[in-house]
Protein backbone atom coordinates (compact mmCIF):
# COMPACT_ATOMS: atom_id res chain seq x y z
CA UNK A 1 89.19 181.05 121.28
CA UNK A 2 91.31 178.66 123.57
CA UNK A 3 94.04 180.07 125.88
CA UNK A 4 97.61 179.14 124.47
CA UNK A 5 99.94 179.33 127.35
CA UNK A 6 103.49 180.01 127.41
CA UNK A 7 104.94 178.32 131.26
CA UNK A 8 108.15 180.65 131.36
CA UNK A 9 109.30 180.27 134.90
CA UNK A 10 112.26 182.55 135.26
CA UNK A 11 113.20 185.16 132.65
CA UNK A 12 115.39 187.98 132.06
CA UNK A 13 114.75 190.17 128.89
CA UNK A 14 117.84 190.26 127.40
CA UNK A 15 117.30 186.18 127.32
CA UNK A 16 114.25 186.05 126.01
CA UNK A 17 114.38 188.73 123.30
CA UNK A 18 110.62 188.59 122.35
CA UNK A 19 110.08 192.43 122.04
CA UNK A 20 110.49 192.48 117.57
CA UNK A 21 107.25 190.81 116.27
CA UNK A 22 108.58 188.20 113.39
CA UNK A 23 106.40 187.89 110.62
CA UNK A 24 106.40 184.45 108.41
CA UNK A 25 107.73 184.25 104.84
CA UNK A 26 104.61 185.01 103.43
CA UNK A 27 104.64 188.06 104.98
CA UNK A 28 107.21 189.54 102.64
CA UNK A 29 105.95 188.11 99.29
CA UNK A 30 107.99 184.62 99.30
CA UNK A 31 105.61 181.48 98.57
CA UNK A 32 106.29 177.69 98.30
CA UNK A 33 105.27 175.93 95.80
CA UNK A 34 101.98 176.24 94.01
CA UNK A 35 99.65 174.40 95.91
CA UNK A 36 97.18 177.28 97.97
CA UNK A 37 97.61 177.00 101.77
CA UNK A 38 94.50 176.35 104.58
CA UNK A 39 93.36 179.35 106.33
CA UNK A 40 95.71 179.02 108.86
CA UNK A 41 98.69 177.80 106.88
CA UNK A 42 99.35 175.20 109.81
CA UNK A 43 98.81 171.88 110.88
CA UNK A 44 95.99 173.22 112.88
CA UNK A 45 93.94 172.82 109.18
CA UNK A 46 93.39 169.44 109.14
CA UNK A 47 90.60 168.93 110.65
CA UNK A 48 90.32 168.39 114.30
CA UNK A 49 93.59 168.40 114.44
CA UNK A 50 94.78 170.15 117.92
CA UNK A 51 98.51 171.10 118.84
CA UNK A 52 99.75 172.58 122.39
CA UNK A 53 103.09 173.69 124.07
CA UNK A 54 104.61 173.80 127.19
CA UNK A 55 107.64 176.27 126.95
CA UNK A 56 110.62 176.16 129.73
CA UNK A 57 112.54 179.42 130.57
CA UNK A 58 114.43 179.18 133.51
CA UNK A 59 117.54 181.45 134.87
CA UNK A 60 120.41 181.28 132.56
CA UNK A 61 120.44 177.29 131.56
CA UNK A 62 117.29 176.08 131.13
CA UNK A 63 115.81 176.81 127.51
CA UNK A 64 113.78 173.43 126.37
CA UNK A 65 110.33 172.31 126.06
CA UNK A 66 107.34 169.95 125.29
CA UNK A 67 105.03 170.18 122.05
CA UNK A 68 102.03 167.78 121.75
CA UNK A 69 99.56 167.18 118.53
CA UNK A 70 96.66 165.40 118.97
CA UNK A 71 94.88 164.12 115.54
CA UNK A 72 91.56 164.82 117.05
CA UNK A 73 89.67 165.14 120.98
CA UNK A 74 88.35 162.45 121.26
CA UNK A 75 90.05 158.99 122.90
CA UNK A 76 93.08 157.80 120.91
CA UNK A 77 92.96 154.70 122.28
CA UNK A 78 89.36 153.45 121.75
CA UNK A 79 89.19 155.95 118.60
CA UNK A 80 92.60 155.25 116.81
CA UNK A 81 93.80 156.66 113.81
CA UNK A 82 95.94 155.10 110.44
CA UNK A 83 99.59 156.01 110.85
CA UNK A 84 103.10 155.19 109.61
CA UNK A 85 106.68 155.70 110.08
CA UNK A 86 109.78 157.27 108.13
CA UNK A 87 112.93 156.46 109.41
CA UNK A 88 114.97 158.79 106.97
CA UNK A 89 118.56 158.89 109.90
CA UNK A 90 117.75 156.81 112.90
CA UNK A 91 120.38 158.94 115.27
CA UNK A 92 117.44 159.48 117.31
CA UNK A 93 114.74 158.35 119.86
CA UNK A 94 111.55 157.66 118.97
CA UNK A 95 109.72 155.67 121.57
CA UNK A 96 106.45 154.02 119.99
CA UNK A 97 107.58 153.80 116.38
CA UNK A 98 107.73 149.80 116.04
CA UNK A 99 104.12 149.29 117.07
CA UNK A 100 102.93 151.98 114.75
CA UNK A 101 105.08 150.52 111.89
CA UNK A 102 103.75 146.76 113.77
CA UNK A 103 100.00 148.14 113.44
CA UNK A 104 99.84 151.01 111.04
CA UNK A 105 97.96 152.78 113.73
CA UNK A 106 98.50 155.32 116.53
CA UNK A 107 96.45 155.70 119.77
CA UNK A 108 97.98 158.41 121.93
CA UNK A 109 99.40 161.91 121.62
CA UNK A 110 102.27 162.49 119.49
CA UNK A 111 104.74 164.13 122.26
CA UNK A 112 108.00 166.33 121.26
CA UNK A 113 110.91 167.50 123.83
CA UNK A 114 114.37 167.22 123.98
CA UNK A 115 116.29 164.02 123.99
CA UNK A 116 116.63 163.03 127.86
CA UNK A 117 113.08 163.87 128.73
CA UNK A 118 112.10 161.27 126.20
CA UNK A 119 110.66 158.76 129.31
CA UNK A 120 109.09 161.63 130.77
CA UNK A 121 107.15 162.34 127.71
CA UNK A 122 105.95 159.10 127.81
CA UNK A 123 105.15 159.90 131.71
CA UNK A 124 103.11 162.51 130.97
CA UNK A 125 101.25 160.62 127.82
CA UNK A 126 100.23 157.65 129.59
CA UNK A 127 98.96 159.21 132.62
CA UNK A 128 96.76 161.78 130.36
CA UNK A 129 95.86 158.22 128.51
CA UNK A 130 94.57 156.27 131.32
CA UNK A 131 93.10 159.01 132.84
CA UNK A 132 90.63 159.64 130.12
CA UNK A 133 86.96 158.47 130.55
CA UNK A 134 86.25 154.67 129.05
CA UNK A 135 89.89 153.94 129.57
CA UNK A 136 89.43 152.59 132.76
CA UNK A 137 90.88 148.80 132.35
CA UNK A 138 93.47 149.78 129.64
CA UNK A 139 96.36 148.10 130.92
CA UNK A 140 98.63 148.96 127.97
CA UNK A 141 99.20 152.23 126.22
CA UNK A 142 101.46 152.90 123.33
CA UNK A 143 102.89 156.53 123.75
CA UNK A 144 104.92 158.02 121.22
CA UNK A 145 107.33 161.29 121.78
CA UNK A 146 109.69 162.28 119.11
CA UNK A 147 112.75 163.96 120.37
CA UNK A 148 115.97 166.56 119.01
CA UNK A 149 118.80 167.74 121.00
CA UNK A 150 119.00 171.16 122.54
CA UNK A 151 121.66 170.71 124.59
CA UNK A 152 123.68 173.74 123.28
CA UNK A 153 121.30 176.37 124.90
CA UNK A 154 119.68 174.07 127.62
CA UNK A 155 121.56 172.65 130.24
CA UNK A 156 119.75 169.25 128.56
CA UNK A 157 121.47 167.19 131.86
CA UNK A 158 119.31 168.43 134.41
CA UNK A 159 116.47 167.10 132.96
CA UNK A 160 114.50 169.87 133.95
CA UNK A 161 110.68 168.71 131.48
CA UNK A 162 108.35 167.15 134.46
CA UNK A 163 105.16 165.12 133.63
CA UNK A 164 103.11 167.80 134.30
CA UNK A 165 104.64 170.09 131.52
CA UNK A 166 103.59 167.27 129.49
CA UNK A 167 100.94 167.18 130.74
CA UNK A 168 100.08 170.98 130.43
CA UNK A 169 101.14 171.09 126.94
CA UNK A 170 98.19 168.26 126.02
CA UNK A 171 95.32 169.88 128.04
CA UNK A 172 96.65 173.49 126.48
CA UNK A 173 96.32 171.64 123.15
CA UNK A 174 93.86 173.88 120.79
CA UNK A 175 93.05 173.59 117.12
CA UNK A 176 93.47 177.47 116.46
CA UNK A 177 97.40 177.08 117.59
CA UNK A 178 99.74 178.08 114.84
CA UNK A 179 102.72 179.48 117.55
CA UNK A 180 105.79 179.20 116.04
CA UNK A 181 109.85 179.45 116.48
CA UNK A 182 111.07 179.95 120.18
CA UNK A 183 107.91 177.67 121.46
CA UNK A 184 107.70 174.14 123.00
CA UNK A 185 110.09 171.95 122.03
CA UNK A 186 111.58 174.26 119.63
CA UNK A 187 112.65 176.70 122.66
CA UNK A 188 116.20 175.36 122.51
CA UNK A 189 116.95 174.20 119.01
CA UNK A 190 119.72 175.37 116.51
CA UNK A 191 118.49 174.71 112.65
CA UNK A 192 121.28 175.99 110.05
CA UNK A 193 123.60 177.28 112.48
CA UNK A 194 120.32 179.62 113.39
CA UNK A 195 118.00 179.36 116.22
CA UNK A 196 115.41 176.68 114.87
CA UNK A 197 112.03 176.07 116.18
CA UNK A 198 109.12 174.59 115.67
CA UNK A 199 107.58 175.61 111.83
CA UNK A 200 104.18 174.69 110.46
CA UNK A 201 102.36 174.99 107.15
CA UNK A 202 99.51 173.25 104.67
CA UNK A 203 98.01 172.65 101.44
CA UNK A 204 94.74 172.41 100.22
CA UNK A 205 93.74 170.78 97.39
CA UNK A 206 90.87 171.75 95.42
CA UNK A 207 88.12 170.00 94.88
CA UNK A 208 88.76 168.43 91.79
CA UNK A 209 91.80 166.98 93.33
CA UNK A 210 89.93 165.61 96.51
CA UNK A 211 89.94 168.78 98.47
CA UNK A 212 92.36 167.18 101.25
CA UNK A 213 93.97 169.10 103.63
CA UNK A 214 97.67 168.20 104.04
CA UNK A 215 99.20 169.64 107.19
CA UNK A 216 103.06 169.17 108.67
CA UNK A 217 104.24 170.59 112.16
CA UNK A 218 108.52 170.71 112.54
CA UNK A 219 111.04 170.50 115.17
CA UNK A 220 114.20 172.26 113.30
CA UNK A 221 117.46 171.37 115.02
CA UNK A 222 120.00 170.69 111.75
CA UNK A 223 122.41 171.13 109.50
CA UNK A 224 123.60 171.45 106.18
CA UNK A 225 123.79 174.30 103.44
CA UNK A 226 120.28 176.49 103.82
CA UNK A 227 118.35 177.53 100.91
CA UNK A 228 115.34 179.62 100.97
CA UNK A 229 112.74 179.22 98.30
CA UNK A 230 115.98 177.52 95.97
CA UNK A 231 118.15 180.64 96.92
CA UNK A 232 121.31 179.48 98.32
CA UNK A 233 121.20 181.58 101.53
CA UNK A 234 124.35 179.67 103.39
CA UNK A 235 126.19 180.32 100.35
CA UNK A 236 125.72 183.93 100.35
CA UNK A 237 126.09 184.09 103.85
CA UNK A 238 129.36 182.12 104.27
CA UNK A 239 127.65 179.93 107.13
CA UNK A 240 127.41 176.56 105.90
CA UNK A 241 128.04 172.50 107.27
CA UNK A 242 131.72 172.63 106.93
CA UNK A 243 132.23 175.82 105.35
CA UNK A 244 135.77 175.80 107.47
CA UNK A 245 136.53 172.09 106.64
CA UNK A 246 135.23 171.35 109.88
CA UNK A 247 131.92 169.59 111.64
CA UNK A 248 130.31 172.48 112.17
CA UNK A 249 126.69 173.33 112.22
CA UNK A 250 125.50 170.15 111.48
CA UNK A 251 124.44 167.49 113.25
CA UNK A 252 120.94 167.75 115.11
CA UNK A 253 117.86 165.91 114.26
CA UNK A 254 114.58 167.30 112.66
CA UNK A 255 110.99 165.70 113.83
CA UNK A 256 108.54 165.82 111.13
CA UNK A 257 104.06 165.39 111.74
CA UNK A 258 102.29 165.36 108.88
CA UNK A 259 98.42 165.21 108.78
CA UNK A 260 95.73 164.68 106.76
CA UNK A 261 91.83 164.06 106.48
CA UNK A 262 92.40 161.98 102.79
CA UNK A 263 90.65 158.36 103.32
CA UNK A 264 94.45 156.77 103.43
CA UNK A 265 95.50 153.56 105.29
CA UNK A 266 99.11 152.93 106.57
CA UNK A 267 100.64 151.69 103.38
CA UNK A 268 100.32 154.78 101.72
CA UNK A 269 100.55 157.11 105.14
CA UNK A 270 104.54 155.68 104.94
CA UNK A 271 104.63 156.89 101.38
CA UNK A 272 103.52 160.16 102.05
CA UNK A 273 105.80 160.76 104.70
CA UNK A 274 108.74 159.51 102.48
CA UNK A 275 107.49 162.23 100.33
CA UNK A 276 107.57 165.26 102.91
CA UNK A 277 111.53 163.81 103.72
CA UNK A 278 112.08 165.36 100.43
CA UNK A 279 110.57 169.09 101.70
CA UNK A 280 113.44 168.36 104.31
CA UNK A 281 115.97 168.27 101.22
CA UNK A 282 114.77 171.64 99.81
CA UNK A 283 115.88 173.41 102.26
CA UNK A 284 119.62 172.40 101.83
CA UNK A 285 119.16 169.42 104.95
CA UNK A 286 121.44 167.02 104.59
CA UNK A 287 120.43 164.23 107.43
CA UNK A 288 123.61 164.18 108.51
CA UNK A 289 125.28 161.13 110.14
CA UNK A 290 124.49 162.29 113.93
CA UNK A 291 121.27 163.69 112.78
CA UNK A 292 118.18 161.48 113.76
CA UNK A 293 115.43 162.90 111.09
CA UNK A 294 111.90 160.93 111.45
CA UNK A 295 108.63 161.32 109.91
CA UNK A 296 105.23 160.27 111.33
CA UNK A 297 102.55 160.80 109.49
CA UNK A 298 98.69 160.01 109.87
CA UNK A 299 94.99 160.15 108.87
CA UNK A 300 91.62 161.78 110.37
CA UNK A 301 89.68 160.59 107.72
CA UNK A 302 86.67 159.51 109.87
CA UNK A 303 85.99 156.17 107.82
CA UNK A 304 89.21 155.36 108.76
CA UNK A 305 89.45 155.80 112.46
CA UNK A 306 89.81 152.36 114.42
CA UNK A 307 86.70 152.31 116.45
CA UNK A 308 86.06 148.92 118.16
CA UNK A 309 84.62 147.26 114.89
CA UNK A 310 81.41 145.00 115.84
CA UNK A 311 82.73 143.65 112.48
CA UNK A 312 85.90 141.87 111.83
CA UNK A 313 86.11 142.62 108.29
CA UNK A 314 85.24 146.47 108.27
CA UNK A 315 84.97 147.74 104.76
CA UNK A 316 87.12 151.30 104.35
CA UNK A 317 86.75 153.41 101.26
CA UNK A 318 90.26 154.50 100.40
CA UNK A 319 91.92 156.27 97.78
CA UNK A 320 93.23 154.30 95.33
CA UNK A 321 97.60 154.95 94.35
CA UNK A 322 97.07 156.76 91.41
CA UNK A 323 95.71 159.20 93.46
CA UNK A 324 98.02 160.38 95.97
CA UNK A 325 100.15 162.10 93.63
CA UNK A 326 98.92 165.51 94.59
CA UNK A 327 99.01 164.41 98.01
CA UNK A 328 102.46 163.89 97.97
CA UNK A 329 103.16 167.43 96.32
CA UNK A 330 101.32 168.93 99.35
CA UNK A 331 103.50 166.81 102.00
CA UNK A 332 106.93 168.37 100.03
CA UNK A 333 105.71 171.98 99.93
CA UNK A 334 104.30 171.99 103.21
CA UNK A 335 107.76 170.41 104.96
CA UNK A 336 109.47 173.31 102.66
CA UNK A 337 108.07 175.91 104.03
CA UNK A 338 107.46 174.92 108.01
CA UNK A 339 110.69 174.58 108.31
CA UNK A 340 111.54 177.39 106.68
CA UNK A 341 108.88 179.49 108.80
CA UNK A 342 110.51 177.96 112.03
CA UNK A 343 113.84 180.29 111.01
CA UNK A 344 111.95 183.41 110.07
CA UNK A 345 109.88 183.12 113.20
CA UNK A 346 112.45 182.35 115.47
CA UNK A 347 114.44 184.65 118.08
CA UNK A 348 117.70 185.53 119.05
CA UNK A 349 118.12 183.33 121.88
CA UNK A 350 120.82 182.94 124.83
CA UNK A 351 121.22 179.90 126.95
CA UNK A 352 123.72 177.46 128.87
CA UNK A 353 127.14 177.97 129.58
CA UNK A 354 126.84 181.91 127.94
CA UNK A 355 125.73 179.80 124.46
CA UNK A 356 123.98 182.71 121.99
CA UNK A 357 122.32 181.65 118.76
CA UNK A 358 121.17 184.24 116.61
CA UNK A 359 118.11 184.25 114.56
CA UNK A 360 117.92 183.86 110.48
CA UNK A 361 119.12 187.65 109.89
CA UNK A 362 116.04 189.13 108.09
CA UNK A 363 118.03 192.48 106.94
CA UNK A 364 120.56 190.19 104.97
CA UNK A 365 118.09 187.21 103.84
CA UNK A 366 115.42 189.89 102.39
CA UNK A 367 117.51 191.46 99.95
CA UNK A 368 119.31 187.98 99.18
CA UNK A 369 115.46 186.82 98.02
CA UNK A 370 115.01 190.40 96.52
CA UNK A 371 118.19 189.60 94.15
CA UNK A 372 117.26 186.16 93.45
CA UNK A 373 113.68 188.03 92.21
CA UNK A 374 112.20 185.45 94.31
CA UNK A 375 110.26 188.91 95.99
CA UNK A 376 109.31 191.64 94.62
């Protein structure tokens, strides 16, 4: 098994507050849907599929950091793969979207970080790019890096993500990696008035529904009124979006990757990811006006990868509409619960200008689910 590596540069312990072992919402009896999950329960299923982070934790400021997915590990460029684009709130920047919407393809590493290490993310992208063997007279690459703002525990200004963190969290990329909450570029976000993360989950369908893998990674760093599982957890709680008639605890942005290895082209790729938007919704998101909430979403399916065609009509066997439906089911439960795993996952975390977040707190949210009989 690979190496994941954490690059935590400076740390103190009452900072870091990794010494509790979190366990995922599984792990107390709460499910998702109906739809079974892959073996790992992570984006990680689909195969080929590799994800890697680069995690920043420096003095008492700097609490940010870079997450990468690669669809599979090979070369994007000469071996691309169908993708599409959600734009559900465009607060946001997402460099590379137009040629992906343009193209319905994507030929590089899907890069999240925080919002002004954006250009560095695309840095780091290119040079691993042109770098790679057979790549030698590419003159133009199309990067993409999603982004959300963590500038209330990360001094976000100092701009502290370097190419080579991008860099690192690309080569560290693995296809066993599942890491969750306080990881990447989830190290500084605030989900729910909570310390977000990044969340991850998957369906499988069985075989008489295709047998697809559907897989979706999250960067949680939103508002709005939490539920968990349809329980109204920021109700019970008393910590909701303007719950004291004020702007609290809400704006933020949440990046969504979904995968899968179903035979689907970019037409439908955009559908699906309109579909896992709605996962977003479950979980009492309310893509606030300041929140910049994207989807990208893509296939593996080997037919379907954009080798240089000798042909210029290549033929592609693809599923036909009618049968996406359970597809789309899988997207929606999936979203659901890696965001909601990001929360249960996550740590108390302190940061910038004596900022503390505080986890989702377990010891009230258990018996909440307990009373809602949605565990046993």
């Amino acid at each position: 098994m690979k190496r994941f590596t954490l690059a935590i540069l400076i740390f103190t312990l009452p900072t870091l507050c990794f010494s509790q072992a979190k366990q995922r919402p599984r792990s107390y009896g709460l499910t998702f849907g109906v739809i079974p999950t892959g073996n790992l329960n992570s984006i990680t299923d689909v195969k080929g599929v590799k994800v890697g982070h680069e995690t920043l934790i420096k003095g008492n400021s700097i609490r940010t950091g870079v997450t990468a997915i690669l669809p599979h590990g090979g070369n994007l460029f000469q071996e691309k793969v169908p993708a599409a684009v959600f734009v559900a709130n465009g607060f946001g920047k997402l460099a590379g979207s137009t040629q992906i919407q343009e193209l319905g393809n994507l030929e590089s590493p899907i890069i999240l970080t925080n919002t002004l290490s954006v250009p560095v993310g695309m840095i780091g992208a290119t040079t691993f790019m042109l770098g790679l063997n057979g790549n030698e007279k590419v003159k133009s690459i199309n990067t993409v890096v999603g982004e959300t703002n963590d500038g209330v525990l990360n001094d976000i200004r100092s701009r502290s993500i370097n190419e080579q963190h991008v860099l690192n969290a690309i080569q560290n990329a693995s296809v066993e990696n599942s890491l969750e909450g306080n990881v990447g570029a989830g190290t500084g976000t605030v989900c729910f008035g909570f310390k977000g993360g990044i969340g991850t989950s998957s369906r499988k369908l069985p075989e008489s529904l295709g047998g697809y893998t559907v897989g979706v990674l999250v960067q949680t760093n939103f508002g709005g009124n939490l539920q968990v599982a349809g329980v109204p957890i920021g109700e019970e709680l008393g910590k909701f979006s303007f719950s004291n008639q004020l702007l609290n605890n809400v704006d933020g942005s949440c990046m969504i990757i979904v995968a899968t290895d179903a035979p689907i082209d970019s037409r439908n790729l955009e559908r699906l990811a309109k579909r896992a938007f709605l996962g977003l919704g479950k979980t009492g998101g309310i893509a606030s006006n300041g929140s910049g909430d994207y989807v990208i979403a893509f296939s593996t399916y080997k037919s379907g990868l954009e080798v240089k065609a000798t042909s210029k009509t290549p033929t592609q066997n693809l599923l036909i509409n009618d049968a996406l439906s359970p597809l789309f089911m899988s997207a929606i439960e999936a979203t659901e619960e890696a965001i909601i795993n990001s929360l249960f996952m996550a740590q108390d975390q302190e940061g910038h200008e004596n900022s503390k977040i505080k986890a989702l707190p377990l010891d009230k949210v258990l018996p909440l689910l307990k009373k809602y009989n949605r565990i046993k």
